[in-house]
PDB file of N, CA and C in Angstrom:
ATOM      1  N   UNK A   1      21.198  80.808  24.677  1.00  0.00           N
ATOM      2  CA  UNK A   1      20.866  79.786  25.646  1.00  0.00           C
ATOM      3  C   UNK A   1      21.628  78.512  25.321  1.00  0.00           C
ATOM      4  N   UNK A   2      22.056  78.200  26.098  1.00  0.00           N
ATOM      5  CA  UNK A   2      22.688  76.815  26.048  1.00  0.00           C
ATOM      6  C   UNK A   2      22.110  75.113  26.429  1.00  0.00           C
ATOM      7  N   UNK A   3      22.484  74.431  25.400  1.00  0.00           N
ATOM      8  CA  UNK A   3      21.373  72.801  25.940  1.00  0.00           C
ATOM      9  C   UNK A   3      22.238  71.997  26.368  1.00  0.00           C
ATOM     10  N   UNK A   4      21.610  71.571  27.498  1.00  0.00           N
ATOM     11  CA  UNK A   4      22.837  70.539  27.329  1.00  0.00           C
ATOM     12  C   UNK A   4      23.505  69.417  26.341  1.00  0.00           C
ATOM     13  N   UNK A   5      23.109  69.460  25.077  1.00  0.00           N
ATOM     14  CA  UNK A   5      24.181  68.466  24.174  1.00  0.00           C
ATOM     15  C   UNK A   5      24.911  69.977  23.887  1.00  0.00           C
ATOM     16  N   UNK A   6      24.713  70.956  23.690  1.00  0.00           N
ATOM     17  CA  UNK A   6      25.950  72.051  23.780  1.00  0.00           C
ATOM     18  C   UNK A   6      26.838  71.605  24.791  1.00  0.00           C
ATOM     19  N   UNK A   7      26.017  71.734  26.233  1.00  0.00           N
ATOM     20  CA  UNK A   7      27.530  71.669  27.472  1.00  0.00           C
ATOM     21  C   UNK A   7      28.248  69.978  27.363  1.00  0.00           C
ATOM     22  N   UNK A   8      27.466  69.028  26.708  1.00  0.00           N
ATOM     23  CA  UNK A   8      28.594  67.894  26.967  1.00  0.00           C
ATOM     24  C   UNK A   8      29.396  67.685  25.199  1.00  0.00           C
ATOM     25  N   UNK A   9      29.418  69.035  24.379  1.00  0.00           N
ATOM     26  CA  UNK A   9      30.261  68.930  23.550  1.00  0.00           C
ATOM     27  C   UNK A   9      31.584  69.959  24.083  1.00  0.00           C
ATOM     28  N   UNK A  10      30.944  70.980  25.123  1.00  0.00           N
ATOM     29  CA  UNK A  10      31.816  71.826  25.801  1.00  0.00           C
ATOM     30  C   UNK A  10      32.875  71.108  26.385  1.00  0.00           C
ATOM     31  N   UNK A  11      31.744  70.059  27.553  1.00  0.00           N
ATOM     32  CA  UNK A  11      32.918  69.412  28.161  1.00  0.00           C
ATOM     33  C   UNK A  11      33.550  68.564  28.183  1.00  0.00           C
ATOM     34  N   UNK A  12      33.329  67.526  26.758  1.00  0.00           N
ATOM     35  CA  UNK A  12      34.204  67.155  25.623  1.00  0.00           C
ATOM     36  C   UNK A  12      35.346  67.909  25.742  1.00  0.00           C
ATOM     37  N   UNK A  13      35.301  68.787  24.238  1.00  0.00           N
ATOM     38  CA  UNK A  13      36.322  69.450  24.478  1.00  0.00           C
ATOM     39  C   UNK A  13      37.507  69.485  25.416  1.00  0.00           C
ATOM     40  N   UNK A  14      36.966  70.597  26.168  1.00  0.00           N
ATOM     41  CA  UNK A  14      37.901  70.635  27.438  1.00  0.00           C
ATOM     42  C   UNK A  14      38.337  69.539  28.023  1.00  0.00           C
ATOM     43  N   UNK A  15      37.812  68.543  27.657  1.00  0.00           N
ATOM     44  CA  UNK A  15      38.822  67.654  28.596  1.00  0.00           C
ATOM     45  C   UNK A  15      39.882  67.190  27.285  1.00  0.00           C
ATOM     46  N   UNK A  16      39.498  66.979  26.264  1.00  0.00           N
ATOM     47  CA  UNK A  16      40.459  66.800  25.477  1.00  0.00           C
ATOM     48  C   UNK A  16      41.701  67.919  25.188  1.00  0.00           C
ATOM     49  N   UNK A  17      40.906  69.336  25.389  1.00  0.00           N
ATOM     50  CA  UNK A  17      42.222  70.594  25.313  1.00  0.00           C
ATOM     51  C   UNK A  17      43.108  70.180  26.299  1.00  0.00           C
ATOM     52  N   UNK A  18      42.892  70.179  27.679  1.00  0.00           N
ATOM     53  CA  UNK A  18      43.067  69.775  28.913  1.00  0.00           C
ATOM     54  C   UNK A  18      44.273  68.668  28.645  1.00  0.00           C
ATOM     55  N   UNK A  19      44.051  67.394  28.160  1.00  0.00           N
ATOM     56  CA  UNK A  19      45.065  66.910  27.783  1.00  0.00           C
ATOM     57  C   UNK A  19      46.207  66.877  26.603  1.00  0.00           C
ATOM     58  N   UNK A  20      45.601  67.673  25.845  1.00  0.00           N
ATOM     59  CA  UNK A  20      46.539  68.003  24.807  1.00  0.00           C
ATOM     60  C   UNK A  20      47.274  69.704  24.688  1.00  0.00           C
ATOM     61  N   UNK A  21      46.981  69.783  25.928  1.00  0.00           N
ATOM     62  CA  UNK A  21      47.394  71.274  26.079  1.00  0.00           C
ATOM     63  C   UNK A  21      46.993  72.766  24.778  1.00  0.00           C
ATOM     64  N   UNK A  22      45.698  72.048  24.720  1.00  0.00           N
ATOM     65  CA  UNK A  22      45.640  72.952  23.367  1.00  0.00           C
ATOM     66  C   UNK A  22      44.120  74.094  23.775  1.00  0.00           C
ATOM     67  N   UNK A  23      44.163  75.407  23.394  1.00  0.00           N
ATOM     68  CA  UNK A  23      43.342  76.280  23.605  1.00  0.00           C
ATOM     69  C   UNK A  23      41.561  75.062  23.142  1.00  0.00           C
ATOM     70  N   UNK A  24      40.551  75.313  23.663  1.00  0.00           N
ATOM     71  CA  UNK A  24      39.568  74.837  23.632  1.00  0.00           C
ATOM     72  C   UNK A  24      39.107  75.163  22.220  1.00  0.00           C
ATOM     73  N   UNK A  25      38.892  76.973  21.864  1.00  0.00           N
ATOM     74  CA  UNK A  25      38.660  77.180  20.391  1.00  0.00           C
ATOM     75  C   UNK A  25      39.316  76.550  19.102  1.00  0.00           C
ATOM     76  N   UNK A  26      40.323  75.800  19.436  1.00  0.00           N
ATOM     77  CA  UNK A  26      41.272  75.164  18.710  1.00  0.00           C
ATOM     78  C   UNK A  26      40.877  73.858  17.870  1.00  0.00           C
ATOM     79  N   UNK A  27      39.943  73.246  18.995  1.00  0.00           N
ATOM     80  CA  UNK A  27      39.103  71.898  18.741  1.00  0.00           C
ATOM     81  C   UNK A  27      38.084  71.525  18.252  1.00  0.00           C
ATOM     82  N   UNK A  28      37.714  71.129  17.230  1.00  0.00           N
ATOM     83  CA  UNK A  28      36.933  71.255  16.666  1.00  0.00           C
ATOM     84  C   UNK A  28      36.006  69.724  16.371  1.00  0.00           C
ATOM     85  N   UNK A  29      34.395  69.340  16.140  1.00  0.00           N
ATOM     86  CA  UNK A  29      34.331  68.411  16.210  1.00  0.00           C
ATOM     87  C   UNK A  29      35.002  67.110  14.742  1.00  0.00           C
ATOM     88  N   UNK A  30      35.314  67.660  14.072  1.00  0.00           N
ATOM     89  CA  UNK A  30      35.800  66.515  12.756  1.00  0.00           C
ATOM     90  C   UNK A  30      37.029  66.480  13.432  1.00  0.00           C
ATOM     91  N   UNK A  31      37.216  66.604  14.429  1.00  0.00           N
ATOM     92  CA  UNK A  31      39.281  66.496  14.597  1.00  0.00           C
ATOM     93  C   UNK A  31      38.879  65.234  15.269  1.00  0.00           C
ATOM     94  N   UNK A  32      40.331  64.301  14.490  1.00  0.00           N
ATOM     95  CA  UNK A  32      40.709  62.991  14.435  1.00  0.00           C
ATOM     96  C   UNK A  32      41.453  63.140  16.080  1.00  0.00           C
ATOM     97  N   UNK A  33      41.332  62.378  17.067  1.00  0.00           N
ATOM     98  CA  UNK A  33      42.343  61.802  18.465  1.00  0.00           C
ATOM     99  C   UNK A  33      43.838  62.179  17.848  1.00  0.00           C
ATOM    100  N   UNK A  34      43.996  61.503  16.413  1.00  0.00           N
ATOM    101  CA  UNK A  34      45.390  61.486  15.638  1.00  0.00           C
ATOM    102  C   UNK A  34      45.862  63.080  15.478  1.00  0.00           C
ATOM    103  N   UNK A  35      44.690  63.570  14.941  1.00  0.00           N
ATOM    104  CA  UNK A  35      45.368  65.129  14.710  1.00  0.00           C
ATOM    105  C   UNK A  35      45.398  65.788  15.424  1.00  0.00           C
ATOM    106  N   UNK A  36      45.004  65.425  16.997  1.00  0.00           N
ATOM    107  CA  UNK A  36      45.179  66.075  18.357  1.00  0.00           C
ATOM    108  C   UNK A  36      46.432  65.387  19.211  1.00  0.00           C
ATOM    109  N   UNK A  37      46.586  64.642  18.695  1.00  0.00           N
ATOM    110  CA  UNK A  37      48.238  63.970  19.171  1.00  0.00           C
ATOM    111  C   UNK A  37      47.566  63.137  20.344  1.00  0.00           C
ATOM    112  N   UNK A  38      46.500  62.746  20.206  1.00  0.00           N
ATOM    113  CA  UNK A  38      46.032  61.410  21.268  1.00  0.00           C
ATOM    114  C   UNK A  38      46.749  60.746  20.931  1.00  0.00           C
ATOM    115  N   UNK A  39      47.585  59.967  21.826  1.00  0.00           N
ATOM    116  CA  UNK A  39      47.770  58.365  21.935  1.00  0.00           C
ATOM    117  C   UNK A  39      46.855  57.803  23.073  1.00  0.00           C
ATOM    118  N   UNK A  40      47.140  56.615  22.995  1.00  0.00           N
ATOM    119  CA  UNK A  40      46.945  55.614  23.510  1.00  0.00           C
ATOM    120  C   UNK A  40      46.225  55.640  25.011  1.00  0.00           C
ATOM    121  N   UNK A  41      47.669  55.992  25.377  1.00  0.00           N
ATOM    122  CA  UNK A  41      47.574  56.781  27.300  1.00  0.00           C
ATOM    123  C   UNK A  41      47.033  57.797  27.287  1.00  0.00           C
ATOM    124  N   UNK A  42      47.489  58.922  26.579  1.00  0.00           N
ATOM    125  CA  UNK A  42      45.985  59.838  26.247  1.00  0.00           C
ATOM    126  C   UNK A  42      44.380  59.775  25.939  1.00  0.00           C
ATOM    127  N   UNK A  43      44.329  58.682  25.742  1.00  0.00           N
ATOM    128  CA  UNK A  43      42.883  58.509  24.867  1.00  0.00           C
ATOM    129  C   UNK A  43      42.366  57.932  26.465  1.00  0.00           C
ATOM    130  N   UNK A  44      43.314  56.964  27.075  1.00  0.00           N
ATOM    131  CA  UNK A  44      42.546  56.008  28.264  1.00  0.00           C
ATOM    132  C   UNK A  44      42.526  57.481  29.693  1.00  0.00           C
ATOM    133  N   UNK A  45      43.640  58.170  29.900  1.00  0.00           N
ATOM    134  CA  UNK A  45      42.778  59.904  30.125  1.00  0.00           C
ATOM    135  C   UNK A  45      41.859  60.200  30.108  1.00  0.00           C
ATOM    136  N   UNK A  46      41.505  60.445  28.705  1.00  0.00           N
ATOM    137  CA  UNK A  46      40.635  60.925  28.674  1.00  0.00           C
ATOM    138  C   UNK A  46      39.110  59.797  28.883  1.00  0.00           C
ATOM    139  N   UNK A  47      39.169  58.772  28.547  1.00  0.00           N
ATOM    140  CA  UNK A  47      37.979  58.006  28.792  1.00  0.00           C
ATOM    141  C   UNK A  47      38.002  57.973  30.555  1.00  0.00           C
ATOM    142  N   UNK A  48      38.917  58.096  31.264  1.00  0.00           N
ATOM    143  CA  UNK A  48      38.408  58.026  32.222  1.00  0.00           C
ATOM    144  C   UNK A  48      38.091  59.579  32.970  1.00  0.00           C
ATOM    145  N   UNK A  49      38.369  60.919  32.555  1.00  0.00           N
ATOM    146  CA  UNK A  49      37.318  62.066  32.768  1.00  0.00           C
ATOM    147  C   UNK A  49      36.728  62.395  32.205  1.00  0.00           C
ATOM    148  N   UNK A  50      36.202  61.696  31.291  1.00  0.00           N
ATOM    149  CA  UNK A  50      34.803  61.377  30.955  1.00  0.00           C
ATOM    150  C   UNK A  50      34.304  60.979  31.752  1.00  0.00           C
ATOM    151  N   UNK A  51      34.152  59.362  31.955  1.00  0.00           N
ATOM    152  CA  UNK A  51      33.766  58.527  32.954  1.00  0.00           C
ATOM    153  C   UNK A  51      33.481  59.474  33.927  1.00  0.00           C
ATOM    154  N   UNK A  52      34.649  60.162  34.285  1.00  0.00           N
ATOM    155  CA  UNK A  52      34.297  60.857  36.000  1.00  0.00           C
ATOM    156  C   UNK A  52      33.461  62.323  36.072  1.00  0.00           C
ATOM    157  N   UNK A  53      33.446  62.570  34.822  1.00  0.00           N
ATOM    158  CA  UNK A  53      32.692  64.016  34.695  1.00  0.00           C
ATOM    159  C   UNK A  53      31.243  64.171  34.240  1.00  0.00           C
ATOM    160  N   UNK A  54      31.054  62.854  33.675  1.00  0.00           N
ATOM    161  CA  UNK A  54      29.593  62.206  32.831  1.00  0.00           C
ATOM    162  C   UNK A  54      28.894  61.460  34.463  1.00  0.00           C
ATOM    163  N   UNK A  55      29.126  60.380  34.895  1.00  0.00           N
ATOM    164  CA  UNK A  55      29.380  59.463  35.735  1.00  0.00           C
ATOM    165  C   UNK A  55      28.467  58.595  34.990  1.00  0.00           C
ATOM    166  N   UNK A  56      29.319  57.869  33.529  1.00  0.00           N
ATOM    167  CA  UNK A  56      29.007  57.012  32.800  1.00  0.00           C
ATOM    168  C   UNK A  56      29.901  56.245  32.941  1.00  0.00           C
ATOM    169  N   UNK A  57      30.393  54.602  32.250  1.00  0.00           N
ATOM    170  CA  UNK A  57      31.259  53.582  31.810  1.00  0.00           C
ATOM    171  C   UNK A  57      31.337  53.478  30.679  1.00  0.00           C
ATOM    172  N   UNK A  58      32.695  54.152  30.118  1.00  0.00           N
ATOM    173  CA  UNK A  58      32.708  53.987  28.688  1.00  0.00           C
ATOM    174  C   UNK A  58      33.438  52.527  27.926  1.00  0.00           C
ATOM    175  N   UNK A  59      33.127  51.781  27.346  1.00  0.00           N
ATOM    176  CA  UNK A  59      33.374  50.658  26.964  1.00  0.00           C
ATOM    177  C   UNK A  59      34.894  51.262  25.792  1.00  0.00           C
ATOM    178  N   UNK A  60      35.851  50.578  26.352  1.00  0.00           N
ATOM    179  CA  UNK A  60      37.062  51.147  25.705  1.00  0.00           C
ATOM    180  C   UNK A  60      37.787  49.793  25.824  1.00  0.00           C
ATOM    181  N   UNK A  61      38.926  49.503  25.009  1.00  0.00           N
ATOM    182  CA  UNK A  61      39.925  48.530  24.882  1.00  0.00           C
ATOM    183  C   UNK A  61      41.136  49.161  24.572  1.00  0.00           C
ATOM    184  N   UNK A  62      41.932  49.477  25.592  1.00  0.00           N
ATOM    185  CA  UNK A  62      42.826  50.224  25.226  1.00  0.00           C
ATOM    186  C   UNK A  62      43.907  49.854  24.247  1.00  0.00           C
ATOM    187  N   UNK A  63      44.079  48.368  24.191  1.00  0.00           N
ATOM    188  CA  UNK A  63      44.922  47.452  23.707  1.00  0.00           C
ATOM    189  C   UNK A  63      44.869  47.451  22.028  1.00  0.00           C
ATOM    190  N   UNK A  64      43.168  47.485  21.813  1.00  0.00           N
ATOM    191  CA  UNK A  64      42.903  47.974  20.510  1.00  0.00           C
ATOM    192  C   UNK A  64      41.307  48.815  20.297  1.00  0.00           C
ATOM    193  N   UNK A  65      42.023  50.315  20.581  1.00  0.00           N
ATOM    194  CA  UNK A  65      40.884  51.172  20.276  1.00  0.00           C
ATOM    195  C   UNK A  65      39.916  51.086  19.179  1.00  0.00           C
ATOM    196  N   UNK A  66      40.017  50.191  17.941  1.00  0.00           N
ATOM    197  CA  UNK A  66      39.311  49.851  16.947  1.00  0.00           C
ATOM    198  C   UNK A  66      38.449  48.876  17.526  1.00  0.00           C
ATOM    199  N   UNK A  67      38.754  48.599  18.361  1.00  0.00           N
ATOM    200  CA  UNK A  67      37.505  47.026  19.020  1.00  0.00           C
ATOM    201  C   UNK A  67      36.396  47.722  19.866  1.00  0.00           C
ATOM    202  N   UNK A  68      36.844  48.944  20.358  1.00  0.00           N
ATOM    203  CA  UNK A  68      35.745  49.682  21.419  1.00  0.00           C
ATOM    204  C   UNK A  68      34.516  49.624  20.553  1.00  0.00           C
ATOM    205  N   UNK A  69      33.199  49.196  21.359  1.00  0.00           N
ATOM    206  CA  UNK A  69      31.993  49.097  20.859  1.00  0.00           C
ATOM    207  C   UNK A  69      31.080  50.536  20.475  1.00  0.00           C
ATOM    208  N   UNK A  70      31.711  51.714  20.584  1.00  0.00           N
ATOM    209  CA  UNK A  70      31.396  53.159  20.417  1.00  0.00           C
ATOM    210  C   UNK A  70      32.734  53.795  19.515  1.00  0.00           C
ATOM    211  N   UNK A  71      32.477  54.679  18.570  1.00  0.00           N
ATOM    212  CA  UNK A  71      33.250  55.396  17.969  1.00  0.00           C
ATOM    213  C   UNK A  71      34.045  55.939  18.585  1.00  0.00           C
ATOM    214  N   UNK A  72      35.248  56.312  18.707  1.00  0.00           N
ATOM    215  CA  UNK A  72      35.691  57.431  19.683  1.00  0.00           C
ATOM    216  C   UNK A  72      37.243  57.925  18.866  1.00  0.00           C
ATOM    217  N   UNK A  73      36.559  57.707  17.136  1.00  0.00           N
ATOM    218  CA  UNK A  73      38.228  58.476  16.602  1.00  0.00           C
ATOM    219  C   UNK A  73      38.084  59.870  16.967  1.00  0.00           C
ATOM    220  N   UNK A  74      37.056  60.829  16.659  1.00  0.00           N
ATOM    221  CA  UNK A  74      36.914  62.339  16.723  1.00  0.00           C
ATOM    222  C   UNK A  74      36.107  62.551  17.704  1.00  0.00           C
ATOM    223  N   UNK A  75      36.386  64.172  18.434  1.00  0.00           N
ATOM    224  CA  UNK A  75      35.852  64.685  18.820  1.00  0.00           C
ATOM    225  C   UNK A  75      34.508  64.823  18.527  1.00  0.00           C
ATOM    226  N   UNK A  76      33.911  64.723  17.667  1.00  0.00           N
ATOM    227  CA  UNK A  76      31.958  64.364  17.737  1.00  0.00           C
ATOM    228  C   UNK A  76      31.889  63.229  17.628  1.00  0.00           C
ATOM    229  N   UNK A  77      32.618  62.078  17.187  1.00  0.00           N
ATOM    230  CA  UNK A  77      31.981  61.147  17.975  1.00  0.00           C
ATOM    231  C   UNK A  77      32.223  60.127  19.325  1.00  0.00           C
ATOM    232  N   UNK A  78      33.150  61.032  20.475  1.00  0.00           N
ATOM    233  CA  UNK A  78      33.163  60.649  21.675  1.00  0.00           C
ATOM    234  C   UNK A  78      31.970  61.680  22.270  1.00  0.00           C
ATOM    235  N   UNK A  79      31.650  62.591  21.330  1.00  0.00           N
ATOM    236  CA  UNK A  79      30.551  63.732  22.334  1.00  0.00           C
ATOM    237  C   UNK A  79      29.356  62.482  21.807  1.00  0.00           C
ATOM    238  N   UNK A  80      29.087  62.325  20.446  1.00  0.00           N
ATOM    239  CA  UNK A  80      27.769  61.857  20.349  1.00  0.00           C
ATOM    240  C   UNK A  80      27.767  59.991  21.548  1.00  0.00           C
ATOM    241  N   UNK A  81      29.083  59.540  21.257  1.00  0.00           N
ATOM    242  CA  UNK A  81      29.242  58.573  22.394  1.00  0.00           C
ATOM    243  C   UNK A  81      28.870  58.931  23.955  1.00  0.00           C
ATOM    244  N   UNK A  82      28.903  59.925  24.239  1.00  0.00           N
ATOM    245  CA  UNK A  82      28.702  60.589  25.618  1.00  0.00           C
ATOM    246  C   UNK A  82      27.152  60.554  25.728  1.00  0.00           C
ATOM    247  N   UNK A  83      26.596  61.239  24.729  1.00  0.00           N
ATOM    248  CA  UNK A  83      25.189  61.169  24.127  1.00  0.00           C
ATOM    249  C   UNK A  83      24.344  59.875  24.443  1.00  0.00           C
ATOM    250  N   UNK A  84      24.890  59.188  23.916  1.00  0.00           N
ATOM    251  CA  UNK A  84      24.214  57.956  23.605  1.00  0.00           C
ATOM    252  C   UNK A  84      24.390  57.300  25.316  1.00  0.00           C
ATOM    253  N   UNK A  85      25.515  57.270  25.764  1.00  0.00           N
ATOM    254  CA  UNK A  85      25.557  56.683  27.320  1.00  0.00           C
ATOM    255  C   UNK A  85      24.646  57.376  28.459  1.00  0.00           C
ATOM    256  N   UNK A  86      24.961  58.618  28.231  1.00  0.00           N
ATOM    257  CA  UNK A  86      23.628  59.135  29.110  1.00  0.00           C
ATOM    258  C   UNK A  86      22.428  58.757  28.970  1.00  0.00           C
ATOM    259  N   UNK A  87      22.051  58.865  27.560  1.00  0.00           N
ATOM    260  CA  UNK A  87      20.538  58.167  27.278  1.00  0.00           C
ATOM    261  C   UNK A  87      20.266  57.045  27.741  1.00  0.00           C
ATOM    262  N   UNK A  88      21.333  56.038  27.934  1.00  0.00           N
ATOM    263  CA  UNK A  88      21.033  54.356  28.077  1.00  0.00           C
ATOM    264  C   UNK A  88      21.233  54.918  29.603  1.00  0.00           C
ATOM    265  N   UNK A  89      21.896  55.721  30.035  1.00  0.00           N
ATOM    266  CA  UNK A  89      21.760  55.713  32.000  1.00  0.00           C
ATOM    267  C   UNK A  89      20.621  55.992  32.707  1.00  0.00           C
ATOM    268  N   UNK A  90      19.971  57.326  31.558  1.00  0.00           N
ATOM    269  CA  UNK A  90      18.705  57.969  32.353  1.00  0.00           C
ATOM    270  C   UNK A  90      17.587  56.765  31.678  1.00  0.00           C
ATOM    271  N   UNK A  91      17.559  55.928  30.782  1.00  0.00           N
ATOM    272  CA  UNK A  91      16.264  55.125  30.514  1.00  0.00           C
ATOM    273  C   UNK A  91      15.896  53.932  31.758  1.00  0.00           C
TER     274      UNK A  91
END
Protein backbone atom coordinates (compact mmCIF):
# COMPACT_ATOMS: atom_id res chain seq x y z
CA UNK A 1 0.00 0.00 0.00
CA UNK A 2 1.19 3.22 -0.71
CA UNK A 3 0.90 6.77 1.57
CA UNK A 4 1.02 9.54 0.35
CA UNK A 5 4.52 10.85 1.79
CA UNK A 6 5.53 7.64 -0.41
CA UNK A 7 3.75 9.30 -3.63
CA UNK A 8 5.24 12.90 -2.99
CA UNK A 9 8.80 11.25 -2.58
CA UNK A 10 7.73 9.39 -5.94
CA UNK A 11 6.89 12.52 -7.41
CA UNK A 12 9.91 14.16 -6.22
CA UNK A 13 11.87 12.02 -7.86
CA UNK A 14 10.46 11.99 -11.13
CA UNK A 15 10.50 15.29 -11.59
CA UNK A 16 14.02 15.50 -10.76
CA UNK A 17 14.83 12.16 -13.15
CA UNK A 18 12.71 14.08 -15.63
CA UNK A 19 15.16 16.80 -15.61
CA UNK A 20 18.25 15.18 -15.33
CA UNK A 21 17.44 12.59 -17.71
CA UNK A 22 18.22 9.95 -15.32
CA UNK A 23 16.20 6.49 -14.74
CA UNK A 24 13.95 7.23 -11.46
CA UNK A 25 15.59 3.96 -9.61
CA UNK A 26 18.76 5.83 -9.99
CA UNK A 27 17.74 8.57 -7.38
CA UNK A 28 18.02 8.24 -4.34
CA UNK A 29 17.05 10.37 -1.24
CA UNK A 30 20.84 11.44 0.23
CA UNK A 31 21.64 12.55 -3.47
CA UNK A 32 23.07 16.06 -3.39
CA UNK A 33 21.16 18.58 -6.60
CA UNK A 34 25.28 18.60 -7.16
CA UNK A 35 25.56 14.89 -7.72
CA UNK A 36 22.55 14.98 -9.98
CA UNK A 37 24.10 17.71 -12.12
CA UNK A 38 21.39 20.35 -10.89
CA UNK A 39 22.33 23.70 -11.66
CA UNK A 40 20.92 26.61 -11.12
CA UNK A 41 18.28 26.66 -14.14
CA UNK A 42 17.73 23.22 -13.26
CA UNK A 43 16.97 23.57 -9.71
CA UNK A 44 14.45 26.83 -10.67
CA UNK A 45 12.72 23.70 -13.11
CA UNK A 46 12.36 21.97 -10.96
CA UNK A 47 10.92 24.32 -8.13
CA UNK A 48 8.57 25.33 -10.45
CA UNK A 49 7.00 21.49 -11.17
CA UNK A 50 6.87 21.21 -8.01
CA UNK A 51 5.01 24.29 -7.52
CA UNK A 52 2.75 23.03 -10.40
CA UNK A 53 2.37 19.41 -9.39
CA UNK A 54 2.04 20.08 -5.41
CA UNK A 55 -0.01 23.45 -6.10
CA UNK A 56 2.29 24.89 -3.37
CA UNK A 57 4.86 28.23 -3.46
CA UNK A 58 8.12 27.22 -2.86
CA UNK A 59 10.25 30.00 -1.35
CA UNK A 60 13.49 29.80 -3.56
CA UNK A 61 16.23 32.52 -4.45
CA UNK A 62 17.61 31.50 -7.36
CA UNK A 63 20.42 34.04 -7.22
CA UNK A 64 21.53 32.32 -4.00
CA UNK A 65 20.06 28.89 -3.31
CA UNK A 66 21.76 28.95 0.21
CA UNK A 67 19.36 31.90 1.23
CA UNK A 68 16.10 29.77 0.37
CA UNK A 69 14.22 29.54 3.70
CA UNK A 70 13.72 25.48 3.18
CA UNK A 71 16.51 22.98 2.51
CA UNK A 72 16.51 21.94 -0.94
CA UNK A 73 20.36 20.52 -1.39
CA UNK A 74 18.99 16.68 -1.65
CA UNK A 75 16.44 14.87 -2.77
CA UNK A 76 14.84 14.22 0.90
CA UNK A 77 15.04 17.34 1.72
CA UNK A 78 13.02 19.04 -1.17
CA UNK A 79 10.51 15.87 -0.51
CA UNK A 80 10.48 16.63 3.31
CA UNK A 81 10.22 20.55 2.01
CA UNK A 82 7.18 19.45 -0.06
CA UNK A 83 6.03 17.90 3.28
CA UNK A 84 6.18 20.63 5.30
CA UNK A 85 4.33 23.10 2.51
CA UNK A 86 1.46 20.96 2.19
CA UNK A 87 1.02 20.85 5.88
CA UNK A 88 1.15 24.75 6.20
CA UNK A 89 -1.54 24.69 2.96
CA UNK A 90 -4.01 22.14 4.38
CA UNK A 91 -3.82 23.91 8.16
Amino acid sequence: MTTASDEIERQVVEIFASLTQRDPATIGSGDTMEALGVDSLCMVEGIFAIEETFDVSVPFNANDPGAAPVDLSTVGSVVEAVRTLLSQKAA
